[in-house]
C-alpha atoms as a PDB file:
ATOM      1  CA  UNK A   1       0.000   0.000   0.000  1.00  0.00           C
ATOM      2  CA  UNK A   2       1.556   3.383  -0.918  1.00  0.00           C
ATOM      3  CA  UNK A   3       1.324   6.853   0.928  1.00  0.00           C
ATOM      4  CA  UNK A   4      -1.589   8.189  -0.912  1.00  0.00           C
ATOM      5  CA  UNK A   5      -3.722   4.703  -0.740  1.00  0.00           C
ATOM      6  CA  UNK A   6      -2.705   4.597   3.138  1.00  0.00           C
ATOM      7  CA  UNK A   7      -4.278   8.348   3.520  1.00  0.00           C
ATOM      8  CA  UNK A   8      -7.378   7.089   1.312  1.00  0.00           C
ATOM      9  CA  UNK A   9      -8.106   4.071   3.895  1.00  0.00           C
ATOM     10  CA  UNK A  10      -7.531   6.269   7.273  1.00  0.00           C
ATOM     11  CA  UNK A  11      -9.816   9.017   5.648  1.00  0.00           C
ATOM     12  CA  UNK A  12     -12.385   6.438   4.391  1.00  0.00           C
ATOM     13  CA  UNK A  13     -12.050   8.292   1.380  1.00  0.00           C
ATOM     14  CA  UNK A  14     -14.410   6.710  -1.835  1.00  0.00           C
ATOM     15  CA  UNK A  15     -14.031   9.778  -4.301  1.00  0.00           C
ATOM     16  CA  UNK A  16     -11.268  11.399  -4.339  1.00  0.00           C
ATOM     17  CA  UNK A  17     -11.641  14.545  -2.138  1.00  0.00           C
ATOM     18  CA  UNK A  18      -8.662  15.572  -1.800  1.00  0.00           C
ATOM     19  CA  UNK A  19      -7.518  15.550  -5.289  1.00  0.00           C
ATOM     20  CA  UNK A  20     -10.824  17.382  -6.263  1.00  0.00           C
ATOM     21  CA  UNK A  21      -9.954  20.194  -3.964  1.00  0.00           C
ATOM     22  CA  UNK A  22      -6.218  20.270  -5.689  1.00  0.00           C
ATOM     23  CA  UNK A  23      -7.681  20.081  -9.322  1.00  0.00           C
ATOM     24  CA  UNK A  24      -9.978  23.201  -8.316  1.00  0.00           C
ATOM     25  CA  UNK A  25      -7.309  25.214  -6.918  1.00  0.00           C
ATOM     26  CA  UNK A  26      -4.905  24.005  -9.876  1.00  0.00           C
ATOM     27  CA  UNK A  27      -7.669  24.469 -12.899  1.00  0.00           C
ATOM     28  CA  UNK A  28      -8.376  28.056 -11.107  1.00  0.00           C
ATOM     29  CA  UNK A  29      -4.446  29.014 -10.938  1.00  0.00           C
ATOM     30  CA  UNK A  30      -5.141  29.456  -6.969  1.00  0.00           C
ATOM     31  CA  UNK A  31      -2.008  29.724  -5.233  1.00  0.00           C
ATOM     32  CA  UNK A  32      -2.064  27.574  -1.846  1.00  0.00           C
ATOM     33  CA  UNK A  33       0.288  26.290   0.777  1.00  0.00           C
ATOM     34  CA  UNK A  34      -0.680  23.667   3.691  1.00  0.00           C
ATOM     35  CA  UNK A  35       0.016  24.606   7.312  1.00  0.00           C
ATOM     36  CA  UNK A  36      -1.279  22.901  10.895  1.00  0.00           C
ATOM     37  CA  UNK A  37      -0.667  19.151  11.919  1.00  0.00           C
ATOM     38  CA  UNK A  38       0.131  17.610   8.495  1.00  0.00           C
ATOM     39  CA  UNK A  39       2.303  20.155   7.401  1.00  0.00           C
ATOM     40  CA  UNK A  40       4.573  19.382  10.498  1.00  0.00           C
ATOM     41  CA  UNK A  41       4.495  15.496   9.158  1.00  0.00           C
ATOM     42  CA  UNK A  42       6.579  17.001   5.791  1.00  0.00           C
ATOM     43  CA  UNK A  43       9.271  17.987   8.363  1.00  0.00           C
ATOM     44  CA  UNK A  44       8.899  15.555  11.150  1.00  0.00           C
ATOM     45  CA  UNK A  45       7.681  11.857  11.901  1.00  0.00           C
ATOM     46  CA  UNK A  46       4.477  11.834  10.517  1.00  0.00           C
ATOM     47  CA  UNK A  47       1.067  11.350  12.723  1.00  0.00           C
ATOM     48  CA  UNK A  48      -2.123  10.915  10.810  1.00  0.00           C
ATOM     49  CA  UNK A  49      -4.137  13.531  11.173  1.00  0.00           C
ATOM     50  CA  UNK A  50      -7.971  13.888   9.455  1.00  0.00           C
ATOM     51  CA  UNK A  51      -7.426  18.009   9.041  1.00  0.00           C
ATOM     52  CA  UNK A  52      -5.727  19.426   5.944  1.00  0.00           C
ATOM     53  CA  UNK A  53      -5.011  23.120   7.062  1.00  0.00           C
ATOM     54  CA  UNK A  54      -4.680  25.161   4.089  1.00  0.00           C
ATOM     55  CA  UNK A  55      -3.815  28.991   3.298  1.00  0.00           C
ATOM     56  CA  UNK A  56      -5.153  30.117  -0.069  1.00  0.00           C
ATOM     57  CA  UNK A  57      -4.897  34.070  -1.450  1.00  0.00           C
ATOM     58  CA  UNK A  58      -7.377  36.144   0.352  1.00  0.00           C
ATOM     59  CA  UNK A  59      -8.991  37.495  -2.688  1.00  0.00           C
ATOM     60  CA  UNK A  60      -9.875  34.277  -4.156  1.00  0.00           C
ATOM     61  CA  UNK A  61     -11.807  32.832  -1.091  1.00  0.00           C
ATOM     62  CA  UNK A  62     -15.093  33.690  -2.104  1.00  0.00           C
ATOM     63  CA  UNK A  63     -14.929  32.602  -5.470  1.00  0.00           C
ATOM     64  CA  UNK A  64     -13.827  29.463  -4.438  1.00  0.00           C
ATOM     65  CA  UNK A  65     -16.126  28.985  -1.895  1.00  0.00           C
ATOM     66  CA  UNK A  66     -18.824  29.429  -4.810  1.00  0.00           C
ATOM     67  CA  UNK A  67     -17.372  26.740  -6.726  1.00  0.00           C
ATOM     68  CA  UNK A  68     -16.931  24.494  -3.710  1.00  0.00           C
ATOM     69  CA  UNK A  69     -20.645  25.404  -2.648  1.00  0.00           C
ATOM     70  CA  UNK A  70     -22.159  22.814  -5.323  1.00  0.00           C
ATOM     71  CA  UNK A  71     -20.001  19.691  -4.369  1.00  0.00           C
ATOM     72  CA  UNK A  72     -19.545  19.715  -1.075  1.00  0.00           C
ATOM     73  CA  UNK A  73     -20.960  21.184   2.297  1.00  0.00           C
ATOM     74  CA  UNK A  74     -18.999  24.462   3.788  1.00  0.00           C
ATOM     75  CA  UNK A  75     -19.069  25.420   7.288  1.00  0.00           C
ATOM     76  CA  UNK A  76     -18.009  28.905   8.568  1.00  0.00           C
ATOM     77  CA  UNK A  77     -16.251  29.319  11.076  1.00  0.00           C
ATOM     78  CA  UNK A  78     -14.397  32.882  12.845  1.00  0.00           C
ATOM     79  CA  UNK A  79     -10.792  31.218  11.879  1.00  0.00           C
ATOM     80  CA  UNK A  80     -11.421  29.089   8.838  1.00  0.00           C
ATOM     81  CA  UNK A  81     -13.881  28.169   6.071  1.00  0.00           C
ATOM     82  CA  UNK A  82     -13.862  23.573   6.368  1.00  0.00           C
ATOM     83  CA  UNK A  83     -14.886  21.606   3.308  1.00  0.00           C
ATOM     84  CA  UNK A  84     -16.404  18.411   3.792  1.00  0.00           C
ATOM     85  CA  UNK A  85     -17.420  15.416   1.505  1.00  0.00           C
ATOM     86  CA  UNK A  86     -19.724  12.835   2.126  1.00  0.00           C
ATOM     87  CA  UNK A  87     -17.798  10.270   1.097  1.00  0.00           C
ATOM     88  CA  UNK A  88     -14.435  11.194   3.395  1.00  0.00           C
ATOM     89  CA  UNK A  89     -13.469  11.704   6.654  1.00  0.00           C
ATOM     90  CA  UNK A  90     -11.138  14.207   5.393  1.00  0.00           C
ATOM     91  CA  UNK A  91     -12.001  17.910   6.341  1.00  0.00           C
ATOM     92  CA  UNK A  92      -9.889  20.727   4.313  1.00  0.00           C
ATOM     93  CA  UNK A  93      -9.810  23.584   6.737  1.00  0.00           C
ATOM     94  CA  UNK A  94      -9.004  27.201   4.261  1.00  0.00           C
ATOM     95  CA  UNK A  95      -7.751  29.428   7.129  1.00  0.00           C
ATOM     96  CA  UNK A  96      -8.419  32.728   7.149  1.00  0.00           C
ATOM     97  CA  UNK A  97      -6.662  34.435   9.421  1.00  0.00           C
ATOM     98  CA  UNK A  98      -4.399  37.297   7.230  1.00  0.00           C
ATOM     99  CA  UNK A  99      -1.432  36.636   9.291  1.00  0.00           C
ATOM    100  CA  UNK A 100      -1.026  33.100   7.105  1.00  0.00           C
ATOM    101  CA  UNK A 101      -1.070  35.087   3.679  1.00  0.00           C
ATOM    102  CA  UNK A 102       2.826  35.563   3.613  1.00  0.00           C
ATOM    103  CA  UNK A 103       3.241  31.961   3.771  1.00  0.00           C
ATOM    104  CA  UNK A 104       2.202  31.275   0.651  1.00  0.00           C
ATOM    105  CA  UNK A 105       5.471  33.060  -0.985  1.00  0.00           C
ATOM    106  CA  UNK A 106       7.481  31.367   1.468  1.00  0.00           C
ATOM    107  CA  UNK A 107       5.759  27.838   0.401  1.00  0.00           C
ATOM    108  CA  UNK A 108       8.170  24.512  -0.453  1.00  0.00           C
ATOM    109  CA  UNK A 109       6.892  21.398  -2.571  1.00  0.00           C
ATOM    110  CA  UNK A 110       6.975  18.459   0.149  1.00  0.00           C
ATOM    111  CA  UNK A 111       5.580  15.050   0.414  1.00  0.00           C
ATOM    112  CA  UNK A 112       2.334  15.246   3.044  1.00  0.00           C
ATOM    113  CA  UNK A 113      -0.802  12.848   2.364  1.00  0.00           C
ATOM    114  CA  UNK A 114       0.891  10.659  -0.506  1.00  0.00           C
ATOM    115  CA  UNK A 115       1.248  13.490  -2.876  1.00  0.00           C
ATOM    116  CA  UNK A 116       3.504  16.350  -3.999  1.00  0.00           C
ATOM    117  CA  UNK A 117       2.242  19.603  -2.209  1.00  0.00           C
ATOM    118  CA  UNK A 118       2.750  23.121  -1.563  1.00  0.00           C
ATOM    119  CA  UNK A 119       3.867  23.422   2.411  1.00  0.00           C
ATOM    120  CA  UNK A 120       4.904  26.562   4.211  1.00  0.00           C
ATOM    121  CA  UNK A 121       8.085  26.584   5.052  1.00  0.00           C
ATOM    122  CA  UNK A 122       9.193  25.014   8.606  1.00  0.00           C
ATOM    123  CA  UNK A 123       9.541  27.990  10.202  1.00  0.00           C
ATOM    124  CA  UNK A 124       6.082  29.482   9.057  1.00  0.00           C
ATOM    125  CA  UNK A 125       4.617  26.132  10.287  1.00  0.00           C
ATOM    126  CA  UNK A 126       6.099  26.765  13.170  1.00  0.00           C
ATOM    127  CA  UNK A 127       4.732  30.476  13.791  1.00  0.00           C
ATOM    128  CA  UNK A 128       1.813  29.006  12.986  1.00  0.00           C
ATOM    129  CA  UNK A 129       1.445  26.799  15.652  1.00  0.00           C
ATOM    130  CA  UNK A 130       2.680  28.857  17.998  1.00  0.00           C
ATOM    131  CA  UNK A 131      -0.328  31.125  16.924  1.00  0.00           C
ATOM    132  CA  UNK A 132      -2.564  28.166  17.668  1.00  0.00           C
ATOM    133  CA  UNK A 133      -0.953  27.471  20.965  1.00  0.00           C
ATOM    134  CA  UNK A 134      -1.157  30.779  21.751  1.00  0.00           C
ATOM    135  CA  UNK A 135      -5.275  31.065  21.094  1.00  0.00           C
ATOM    136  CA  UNK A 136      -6.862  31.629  24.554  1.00  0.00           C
ATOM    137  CA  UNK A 137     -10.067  30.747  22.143  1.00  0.00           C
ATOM    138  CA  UNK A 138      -8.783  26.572  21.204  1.00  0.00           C
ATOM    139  CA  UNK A 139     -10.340  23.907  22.740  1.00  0.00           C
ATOM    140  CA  UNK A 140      -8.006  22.501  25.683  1.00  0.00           C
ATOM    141  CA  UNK A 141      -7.303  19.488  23.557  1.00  0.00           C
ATOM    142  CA  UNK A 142      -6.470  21.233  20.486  1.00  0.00           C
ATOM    143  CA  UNK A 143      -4.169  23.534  22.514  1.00  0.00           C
ATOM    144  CA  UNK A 144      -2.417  20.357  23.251  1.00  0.00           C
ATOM    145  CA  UNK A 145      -1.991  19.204  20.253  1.00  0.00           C
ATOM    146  CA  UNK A 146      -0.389  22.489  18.726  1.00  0.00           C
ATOM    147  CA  UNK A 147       1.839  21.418  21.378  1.00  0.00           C
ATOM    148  CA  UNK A 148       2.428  18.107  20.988  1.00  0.00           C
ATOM    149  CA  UNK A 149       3.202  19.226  16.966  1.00  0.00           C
ATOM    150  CA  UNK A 150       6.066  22.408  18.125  1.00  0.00           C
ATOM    151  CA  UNK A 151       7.751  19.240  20.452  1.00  0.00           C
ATOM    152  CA  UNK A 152       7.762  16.976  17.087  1.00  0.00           C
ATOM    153  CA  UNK A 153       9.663  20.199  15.005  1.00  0.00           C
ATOM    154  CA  UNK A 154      12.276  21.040  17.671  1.00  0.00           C
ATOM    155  CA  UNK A 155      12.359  17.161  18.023  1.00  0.00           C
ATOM    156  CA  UNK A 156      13.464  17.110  14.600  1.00  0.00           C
ATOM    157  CA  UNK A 157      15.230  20.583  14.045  1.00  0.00           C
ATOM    158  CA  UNK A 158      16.114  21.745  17.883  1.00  0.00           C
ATOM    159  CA  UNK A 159      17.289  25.007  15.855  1.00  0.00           C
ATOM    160  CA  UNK A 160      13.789  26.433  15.780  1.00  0.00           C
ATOM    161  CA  UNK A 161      13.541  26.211  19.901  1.00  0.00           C
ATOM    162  CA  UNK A 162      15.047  30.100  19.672  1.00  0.00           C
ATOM    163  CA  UNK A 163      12.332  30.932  18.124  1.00  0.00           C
ATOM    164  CA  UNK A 164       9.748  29.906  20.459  1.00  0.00           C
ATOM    165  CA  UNK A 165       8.314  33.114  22.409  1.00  0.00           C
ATOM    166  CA  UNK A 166       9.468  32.849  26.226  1.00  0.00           C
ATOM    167  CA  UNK A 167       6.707  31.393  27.627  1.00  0.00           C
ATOM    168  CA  UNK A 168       6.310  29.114  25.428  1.00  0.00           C
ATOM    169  CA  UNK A 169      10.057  27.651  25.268  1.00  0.00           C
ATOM    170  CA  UNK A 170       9.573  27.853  29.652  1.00  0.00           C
ATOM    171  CA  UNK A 171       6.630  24.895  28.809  1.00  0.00           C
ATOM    172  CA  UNK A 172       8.404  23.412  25.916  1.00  0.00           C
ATOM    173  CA  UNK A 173      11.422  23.113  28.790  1.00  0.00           C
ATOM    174  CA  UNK A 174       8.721  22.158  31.455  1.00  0.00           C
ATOM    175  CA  UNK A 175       7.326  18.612  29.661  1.00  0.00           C
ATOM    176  CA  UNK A 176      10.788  17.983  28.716  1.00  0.00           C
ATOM    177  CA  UNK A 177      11.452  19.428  25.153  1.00  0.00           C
END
């Protein structure tokens, strides 16, 4: 079983999704880069994760919401726009928060999911996390989990520990980082 049929079985995924969602952004020229949990797994051991976090140019959103709207359901939400399919377990998260936009020019082609995509770079992923940690608004869990993915990256490239705000390298310090 290779990467991308491995993704297709955890995500009980019968059509496709995620390569629907690339072949809109590609056929509409839509420049995108992936952040969050599986962006970490292109620069550290992988963990499967059902939430593809992606950043696309502000000024495109709505249009591609629109041509989303027909094929699959869209939920609002104050951080993020999530696509969903019926017939996957996958959920494609756009995120909307401006501070991501500057990603995109920063964005590397990396392996994540089975296939060839556009990633922030590790330090971006990084800030974004951090971000998420930082989010008084997350669920406790989540919270934990944009933990749990900053430990993986300085597991993997202890350089990026300087750039971890105080407070944050004090807990990163305190559960043993």
């Amino acid at each position: 079983m290779n990467d991308a049929e491995f993704i297709n079985h955890i995500t009980r995924d019968r059509s496709d999704f995620l390569g629907e969602i690339l072949g809109i952004l590609d056929d509409r020229r839509i420049a995108y880069c992936v952040i969050g949990g599986l962006a970490v797994n292109a620069y550290a051991e992988p963990v499967v994760s059902l939430d593809l976090d992606l950043v696309i140019v502000a000024d495109v959103l709505e249009d591609l919401v629109a041509a989303l709207e027909g094929r699959f359901k869209i939920a609002r939400f104050p951080h993020s726009v999530n696509v969903t399919s019926a017939e996957s377990d996958l959920r494609v998260q756009l995120q909307i928060d401006a501070r991501y936009q500057v990603f995109l020019g920063r964005s590397e082609r990396k392996n994540v999911l089975g296939r060839d995509l556009l990633v922030a770079a590790m330090e971006d992923v990084l800030q974004g996390k951090v971000w998420a940690f930082q989010d008084p608004e997350r669920r406790p869990s989540k919270r934990q989990k944009d933990l749990a993915d900053i430990l993986r990256l300085i597991e993997a490239h202890p350089h990026l520990k300087q750039r971890l705000p105080d407070s944050l390298r004090k807990e990163v310090d305190r559960v043993g980082g």
